[in-house]
Protein backbone atom coordinates (compact mmCIF):
# COMPACT_ATOMS: atom_id res chain seq x y z
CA UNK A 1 146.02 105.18 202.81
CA UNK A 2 145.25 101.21 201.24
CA UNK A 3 146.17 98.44 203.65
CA UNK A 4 148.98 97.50 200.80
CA UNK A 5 151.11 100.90 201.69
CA UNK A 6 150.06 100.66 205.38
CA UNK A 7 151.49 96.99 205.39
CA UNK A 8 154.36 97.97 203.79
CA UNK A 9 155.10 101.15 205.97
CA UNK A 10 154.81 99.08 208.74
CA UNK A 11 156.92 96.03 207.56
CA UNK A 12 159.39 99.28 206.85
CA UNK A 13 159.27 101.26 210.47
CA UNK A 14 160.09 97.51 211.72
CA UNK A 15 162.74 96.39 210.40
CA UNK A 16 161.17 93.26 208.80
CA UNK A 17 160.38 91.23 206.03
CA UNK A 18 156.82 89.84 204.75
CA UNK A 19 158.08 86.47 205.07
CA UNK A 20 159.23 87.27 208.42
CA UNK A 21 155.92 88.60 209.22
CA UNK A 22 153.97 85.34 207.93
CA UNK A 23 156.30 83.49 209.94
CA UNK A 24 155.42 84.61 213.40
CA UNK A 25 152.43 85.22 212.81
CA UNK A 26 151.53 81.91 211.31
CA UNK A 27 149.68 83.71 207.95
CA UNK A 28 150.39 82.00 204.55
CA UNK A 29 152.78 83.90 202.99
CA UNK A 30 150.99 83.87 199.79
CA UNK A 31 148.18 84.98 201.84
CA UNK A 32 149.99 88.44 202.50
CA UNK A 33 151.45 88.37 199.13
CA UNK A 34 148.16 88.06 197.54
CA UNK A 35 146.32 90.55 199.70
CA UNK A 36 149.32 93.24 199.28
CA UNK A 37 149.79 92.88 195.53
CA UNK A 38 145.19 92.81 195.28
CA UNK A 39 145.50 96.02 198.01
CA UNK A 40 142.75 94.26 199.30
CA UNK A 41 141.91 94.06 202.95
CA UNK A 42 142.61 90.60 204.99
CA UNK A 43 140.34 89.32 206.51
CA UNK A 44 139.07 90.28 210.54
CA UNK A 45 141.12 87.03 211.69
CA UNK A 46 144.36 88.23 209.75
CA UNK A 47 144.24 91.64 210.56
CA UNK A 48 143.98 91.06 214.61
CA UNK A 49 146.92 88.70 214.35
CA UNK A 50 148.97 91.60 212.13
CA UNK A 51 147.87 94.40 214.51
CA UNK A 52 149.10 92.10 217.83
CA UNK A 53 152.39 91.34 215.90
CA UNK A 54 152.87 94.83 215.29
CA UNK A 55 151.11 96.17 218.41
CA UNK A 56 148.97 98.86 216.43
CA UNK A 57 145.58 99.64 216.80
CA UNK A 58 143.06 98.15 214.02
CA UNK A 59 141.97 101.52 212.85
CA UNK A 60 145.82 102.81 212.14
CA UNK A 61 146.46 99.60 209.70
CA UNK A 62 143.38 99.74 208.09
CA UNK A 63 144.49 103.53 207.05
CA UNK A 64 141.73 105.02 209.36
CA UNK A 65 144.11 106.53 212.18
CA UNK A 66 147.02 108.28 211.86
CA UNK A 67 147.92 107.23 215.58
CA UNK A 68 149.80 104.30 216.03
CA UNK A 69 147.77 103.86 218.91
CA UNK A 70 148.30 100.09 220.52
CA UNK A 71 146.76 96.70 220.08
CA UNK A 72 143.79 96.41 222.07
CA UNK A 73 141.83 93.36 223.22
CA UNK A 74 140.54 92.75 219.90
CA UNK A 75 137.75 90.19 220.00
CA UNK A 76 135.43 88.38 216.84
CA UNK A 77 133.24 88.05 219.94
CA UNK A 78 132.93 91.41 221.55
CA UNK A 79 131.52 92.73 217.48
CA UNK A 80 128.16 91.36 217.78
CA UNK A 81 128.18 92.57 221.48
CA UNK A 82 129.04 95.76 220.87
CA UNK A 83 126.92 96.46 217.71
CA UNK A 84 124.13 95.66 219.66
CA UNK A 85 124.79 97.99 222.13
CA UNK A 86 125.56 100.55 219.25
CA UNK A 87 121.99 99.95 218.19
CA UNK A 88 120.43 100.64 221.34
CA UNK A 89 122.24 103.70 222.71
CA UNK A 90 121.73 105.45 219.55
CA UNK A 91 118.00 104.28 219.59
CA UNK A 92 118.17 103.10 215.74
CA UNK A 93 117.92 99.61 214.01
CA UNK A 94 119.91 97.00 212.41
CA UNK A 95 116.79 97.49 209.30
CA UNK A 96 118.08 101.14 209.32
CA UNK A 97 121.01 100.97 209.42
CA UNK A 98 121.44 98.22 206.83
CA UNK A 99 119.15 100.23 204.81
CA UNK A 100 121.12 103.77 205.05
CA UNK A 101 124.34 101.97 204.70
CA UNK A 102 123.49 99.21 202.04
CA UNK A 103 124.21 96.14 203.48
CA UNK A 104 122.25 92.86 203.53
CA UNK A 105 119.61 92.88 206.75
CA UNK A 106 120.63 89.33 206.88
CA UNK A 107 123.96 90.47 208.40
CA UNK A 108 123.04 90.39 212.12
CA UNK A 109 121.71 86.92 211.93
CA UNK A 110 124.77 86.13 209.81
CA UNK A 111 127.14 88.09 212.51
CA UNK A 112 125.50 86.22 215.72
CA UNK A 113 125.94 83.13 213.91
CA UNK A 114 129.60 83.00 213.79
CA UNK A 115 130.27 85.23 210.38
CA UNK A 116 132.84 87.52 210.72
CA UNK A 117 132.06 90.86 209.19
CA UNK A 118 134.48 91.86 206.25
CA UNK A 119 136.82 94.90 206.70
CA UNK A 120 134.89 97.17 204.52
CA UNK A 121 131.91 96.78 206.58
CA UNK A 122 133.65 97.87 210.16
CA UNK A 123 135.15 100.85 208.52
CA UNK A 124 131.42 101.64 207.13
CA UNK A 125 130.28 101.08 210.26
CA UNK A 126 133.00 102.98 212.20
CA UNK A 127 132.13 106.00 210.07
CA UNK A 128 128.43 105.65 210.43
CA UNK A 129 128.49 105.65 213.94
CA UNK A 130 131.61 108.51 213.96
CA UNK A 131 133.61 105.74 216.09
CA UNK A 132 136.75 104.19 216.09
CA UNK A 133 136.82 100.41 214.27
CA UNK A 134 138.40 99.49 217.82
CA UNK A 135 135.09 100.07 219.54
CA UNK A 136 133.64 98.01 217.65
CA UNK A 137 135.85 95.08 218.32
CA UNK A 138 137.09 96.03 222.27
C-alpha cells in the first residue's frame, strides 16, 4: 500500500483532518499536501513525528505491516548503531551490501555523519536483512 493511502486510512480510522494532523504535529501543511498528492515518502524526521502522533509502528505507515503495531522509541541515532550491528552479526559488509542492494558505498560515512537515510533505503534494507524497518531505528 503507498504512504498516500496509508496516510489517508489513517487520517480516516482517526477521526481527523490533514490540517489537523500538521497542526499537532508541527509539519507544514503543504509539506503533507505535497508528499500525499507526489505519494512520495516523507522524510525519516516526518515520518517518526506522524507515527508518534498516530502511535503506529514505522513499518505499518510505510505500507510494510499490516499490524498497527505501536510507536516505538524511534531514534535517527540508534540507525547507524544498529546497522552496524546488522553488519557484524550477519558477518557481511557495508561494500556488499551496498553492492547487492545498489546504493552509494559512501552511505555509511554519509549516515555516521549526520545524514538521515531516505525511506526507500530502510525498507530496502528491512527486506534485505528480512527485518522489521523498526529494528532498524529501535
Amino acid at each position: 500500500m503507498s504512504f498516500r493511502k496509508k496516510f489517508y486510512e489513517l487520517c480516516q480510522e482517526n477521526g481527523v483532518e490533514i490540517k489537523e494532523v500538521a497542526e499537532k504535529t508541527q509539519i507544514g501543511l503543504q509539506t503533507l499536501y505535497k508528499e500525499c498528492e507526489l505519494d512520495v515518502f516523507p522524510t525519516l524526521p516526518i515520518l517518526i513525528k506522524l507515527c508518534e502522533y498516530f502511535n503506529c509502528s514505522i513499518d505499518y505507515i510505510l505500507g510494510q505491516s499490516d499490524e498497527y503495531g505501536k510507536f516505538g522509541n524511534y531514534s535517527t541515532e540508534n540507525f547507524i548503531k544498529n546497522y552496524k550491528n546488522l553488519l557484524q552479526t550477519r558477518g557481511t559488509t557495508h561494500y556488499q551490501v551496498a553492492k547487492t542492494l545498489k546504493i552509494g558505498r559512501n552511505r555509511l560515512y554519509d549516515w555516521e555523519n549526520g545524514q538521515l537515510p531516505y525511506a526507500e533505503t530502510l525498507i530496502t534494507l528491512a527486506n534485505y536483512f528480512d527485518i522489521e524497518i523498526s529494528d532498524l531505528l529501535e
